[in-house]
N, C-alpha and C. Protein backbone atom coordinates (compact mmCIF):
# COMPACT_ATOMS: atom_id res chain seq x y z
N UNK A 1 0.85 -1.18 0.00
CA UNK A 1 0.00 0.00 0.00
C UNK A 1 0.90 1.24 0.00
N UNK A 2 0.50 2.47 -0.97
CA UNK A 2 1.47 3.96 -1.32
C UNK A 2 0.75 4.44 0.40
N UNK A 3 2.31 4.98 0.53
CA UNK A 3 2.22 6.20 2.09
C UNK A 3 0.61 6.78 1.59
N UNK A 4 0.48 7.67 0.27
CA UNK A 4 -0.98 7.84 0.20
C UNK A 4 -2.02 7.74 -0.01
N UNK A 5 -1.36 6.20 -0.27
CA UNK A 5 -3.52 5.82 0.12
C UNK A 5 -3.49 5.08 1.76
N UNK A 6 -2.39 4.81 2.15
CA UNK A 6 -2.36 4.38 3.59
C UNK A 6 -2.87 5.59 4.93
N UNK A 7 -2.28 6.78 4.16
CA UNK A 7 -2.86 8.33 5.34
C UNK A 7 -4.11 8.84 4.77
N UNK A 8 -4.64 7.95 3.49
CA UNK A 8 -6.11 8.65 2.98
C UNK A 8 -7.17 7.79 3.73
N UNK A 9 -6.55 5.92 4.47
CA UNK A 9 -7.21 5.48 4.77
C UNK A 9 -7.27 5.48 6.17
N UNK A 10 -6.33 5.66 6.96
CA UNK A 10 -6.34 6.03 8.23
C UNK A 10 -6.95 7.70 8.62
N UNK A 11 -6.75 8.87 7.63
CA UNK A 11 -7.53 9.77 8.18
C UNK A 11 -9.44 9.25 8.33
N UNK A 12 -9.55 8.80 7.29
CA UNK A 12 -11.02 8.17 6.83
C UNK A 12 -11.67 7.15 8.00
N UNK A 13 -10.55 6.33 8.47
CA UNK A 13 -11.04 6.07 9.75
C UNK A 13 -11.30 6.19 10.75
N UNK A 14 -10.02 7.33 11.25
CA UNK A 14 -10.18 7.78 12.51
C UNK A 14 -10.85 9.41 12.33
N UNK A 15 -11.76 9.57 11.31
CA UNK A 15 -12.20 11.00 11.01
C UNK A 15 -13.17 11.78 12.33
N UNK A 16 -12.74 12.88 12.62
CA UNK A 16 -12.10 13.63 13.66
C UNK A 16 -13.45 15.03 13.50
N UNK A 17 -14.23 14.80 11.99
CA UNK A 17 -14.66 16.64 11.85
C UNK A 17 -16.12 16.00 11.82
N UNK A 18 -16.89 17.24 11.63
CA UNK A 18 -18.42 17.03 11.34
C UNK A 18 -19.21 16.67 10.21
N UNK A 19 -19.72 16.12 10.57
CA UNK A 19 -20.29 15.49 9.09
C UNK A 19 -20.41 16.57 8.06
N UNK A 20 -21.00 17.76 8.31
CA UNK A 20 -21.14 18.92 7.13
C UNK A 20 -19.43 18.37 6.42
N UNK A 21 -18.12 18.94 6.82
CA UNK A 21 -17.43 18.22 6.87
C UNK A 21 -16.99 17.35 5.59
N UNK A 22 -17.04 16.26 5.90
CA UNK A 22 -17.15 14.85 5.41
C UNK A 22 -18.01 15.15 3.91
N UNK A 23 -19.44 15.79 4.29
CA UNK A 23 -20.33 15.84 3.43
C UNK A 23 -19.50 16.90 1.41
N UNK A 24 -19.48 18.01 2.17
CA UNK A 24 -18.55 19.03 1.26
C UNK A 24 -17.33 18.18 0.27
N UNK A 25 -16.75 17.63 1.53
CA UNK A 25 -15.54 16.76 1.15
C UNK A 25 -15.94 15.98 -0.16
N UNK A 26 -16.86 14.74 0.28
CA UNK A 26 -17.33 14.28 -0.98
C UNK A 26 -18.14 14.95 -2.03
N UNK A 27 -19.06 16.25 -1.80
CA UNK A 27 -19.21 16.58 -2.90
C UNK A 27 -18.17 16.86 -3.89
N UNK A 28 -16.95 17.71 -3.49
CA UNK A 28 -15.51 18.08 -4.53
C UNK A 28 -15.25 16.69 -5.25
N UNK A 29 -15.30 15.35 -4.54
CA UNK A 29 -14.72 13.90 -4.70
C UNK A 29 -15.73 14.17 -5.79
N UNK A 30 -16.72 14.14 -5.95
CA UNK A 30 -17.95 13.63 -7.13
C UNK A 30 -17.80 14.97 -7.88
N UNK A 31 -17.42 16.12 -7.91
CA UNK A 31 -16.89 17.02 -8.62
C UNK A 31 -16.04 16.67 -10.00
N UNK A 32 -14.91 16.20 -9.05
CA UNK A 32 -13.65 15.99 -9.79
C UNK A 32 -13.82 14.55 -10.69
N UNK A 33 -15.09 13.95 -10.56
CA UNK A 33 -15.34 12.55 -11.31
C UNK A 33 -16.20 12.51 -12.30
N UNK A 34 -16.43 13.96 -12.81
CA UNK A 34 -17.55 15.06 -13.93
C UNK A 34 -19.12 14.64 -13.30
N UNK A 35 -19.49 14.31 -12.00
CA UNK A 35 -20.99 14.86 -11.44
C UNK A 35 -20.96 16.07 -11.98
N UNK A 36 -22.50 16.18 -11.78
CA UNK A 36 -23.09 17.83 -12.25
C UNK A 36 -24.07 17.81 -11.16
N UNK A 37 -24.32 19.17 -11.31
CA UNK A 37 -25.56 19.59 -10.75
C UNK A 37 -26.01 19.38 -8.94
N UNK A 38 -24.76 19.13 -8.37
CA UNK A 38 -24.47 18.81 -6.74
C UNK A 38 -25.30 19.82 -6.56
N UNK A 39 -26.34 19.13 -5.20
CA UNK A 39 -27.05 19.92 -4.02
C UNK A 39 -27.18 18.91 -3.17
N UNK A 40 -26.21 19.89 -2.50
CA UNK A 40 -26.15 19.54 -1.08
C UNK A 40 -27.37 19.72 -0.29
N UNK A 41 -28.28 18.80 0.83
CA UNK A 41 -29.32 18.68 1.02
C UNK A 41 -29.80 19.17 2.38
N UNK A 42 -28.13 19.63 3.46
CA UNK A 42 -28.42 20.16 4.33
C UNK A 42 -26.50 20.37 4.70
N UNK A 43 -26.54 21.77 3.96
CA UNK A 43 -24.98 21.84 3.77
C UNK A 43 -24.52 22.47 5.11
N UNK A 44 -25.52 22.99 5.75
CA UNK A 44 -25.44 23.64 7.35
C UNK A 44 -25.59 22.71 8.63
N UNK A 45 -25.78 21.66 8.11
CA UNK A 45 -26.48 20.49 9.48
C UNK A 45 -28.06 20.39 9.36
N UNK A 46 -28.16 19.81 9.61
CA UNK A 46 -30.05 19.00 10.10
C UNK A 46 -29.90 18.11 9.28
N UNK A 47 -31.54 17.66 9.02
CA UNK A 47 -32.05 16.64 8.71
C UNK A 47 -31.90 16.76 7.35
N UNK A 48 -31.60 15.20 6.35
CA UNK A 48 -31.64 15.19 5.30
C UNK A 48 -32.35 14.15 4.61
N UNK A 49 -33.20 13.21 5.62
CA UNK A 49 -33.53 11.99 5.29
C UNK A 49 -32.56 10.91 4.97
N UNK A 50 -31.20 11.42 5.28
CA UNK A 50 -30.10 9.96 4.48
C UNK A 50 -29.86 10.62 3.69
N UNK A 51 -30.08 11.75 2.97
CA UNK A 51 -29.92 12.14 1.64
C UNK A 51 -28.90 13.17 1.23
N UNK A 52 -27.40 12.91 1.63
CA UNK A 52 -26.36 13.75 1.45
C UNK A 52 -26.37 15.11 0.39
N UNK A 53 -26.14 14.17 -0.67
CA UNK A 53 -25.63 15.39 -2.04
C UNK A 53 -26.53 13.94 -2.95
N UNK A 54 -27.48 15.41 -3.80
CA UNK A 54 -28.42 14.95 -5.16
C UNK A 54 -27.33 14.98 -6.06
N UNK A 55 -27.39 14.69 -7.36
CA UNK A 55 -26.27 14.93 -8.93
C UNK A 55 -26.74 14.41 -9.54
N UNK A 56 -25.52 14.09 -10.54
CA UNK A 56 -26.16 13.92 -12.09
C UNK A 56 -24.94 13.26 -13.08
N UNK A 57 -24.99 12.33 -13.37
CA UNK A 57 -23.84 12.07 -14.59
C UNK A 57 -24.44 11.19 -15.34
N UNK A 58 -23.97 11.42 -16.59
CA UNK A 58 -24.51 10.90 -18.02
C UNK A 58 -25.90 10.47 -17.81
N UNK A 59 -26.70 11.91 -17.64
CA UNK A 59 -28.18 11.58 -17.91
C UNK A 59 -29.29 10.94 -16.76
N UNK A 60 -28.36 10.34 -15.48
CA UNK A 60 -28.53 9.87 -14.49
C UNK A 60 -28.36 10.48 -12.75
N UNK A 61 -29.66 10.57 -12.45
CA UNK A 61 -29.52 11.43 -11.15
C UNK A 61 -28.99 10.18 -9.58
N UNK A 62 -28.13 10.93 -9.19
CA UNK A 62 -27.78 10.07 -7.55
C UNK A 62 -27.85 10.51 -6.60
N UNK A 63 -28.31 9.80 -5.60
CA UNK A 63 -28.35 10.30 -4.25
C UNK A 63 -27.08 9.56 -3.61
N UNK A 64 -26.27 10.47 -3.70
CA UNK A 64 -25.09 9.92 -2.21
C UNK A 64 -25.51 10.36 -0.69
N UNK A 65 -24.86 9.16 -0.16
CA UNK A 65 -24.45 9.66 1.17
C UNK A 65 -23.28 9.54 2.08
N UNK A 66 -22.83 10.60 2.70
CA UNK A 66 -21.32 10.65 3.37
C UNK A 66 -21.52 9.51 4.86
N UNK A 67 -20.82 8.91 4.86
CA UNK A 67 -20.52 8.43 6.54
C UNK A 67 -19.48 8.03 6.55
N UNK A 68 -18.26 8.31 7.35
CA UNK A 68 -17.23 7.36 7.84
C UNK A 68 -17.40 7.08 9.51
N UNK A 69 -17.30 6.07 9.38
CA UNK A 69 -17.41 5.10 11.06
C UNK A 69 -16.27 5.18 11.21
N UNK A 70 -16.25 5.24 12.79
CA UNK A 70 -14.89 5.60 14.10
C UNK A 70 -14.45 3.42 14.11
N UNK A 71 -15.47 2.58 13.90
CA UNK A 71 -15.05 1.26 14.03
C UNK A 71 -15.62 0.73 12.42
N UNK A 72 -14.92 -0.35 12.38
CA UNK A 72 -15.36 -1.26 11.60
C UNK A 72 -17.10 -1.54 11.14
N UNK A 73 -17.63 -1.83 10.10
CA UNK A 73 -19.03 -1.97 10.05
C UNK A 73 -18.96 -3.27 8.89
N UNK A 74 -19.71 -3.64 8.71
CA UNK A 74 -19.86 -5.22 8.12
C UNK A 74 -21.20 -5.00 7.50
N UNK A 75 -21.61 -4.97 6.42
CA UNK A 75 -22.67 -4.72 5.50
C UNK A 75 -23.69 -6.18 4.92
């Protein structure tokens, strides 16, 4: 594993900030991957239903959502 994806995966785990945060963060991530049309769904805090950041690529709308867990999670 490169030094940087080893300090991209340890900040990601032990992540330290607020979800707004986290949230922003991945919108730029889906930025830089040609998404369009990001809205953020509660870019100040509250409620979003689960529903991070709306978008759009090739014709197709997504609902992401940000979470990184302090432990392990198993899906």
């Amino acid at each position: 594993m490169s030094d940087h994806v080893a300090s991209t995966t340890i900040t990601l785990t032990h992540w330290e900030f607020q979800s707004t945060v986290a949230e922003r963060m991945c919108a730029d991530i889906l930025r830089l991957d040609d998404f369009k049309n990001l809205d953020p769904q509660s870019p100040r805090g509250g409620g979003d239903g689960g529903k991070d950041i709306l978008c759009e690529k090739d014709g197709l709308t997504f609902v992401a959502a940000c979470y990184f867990p302090n432990e392990p999670v198993t899906f």
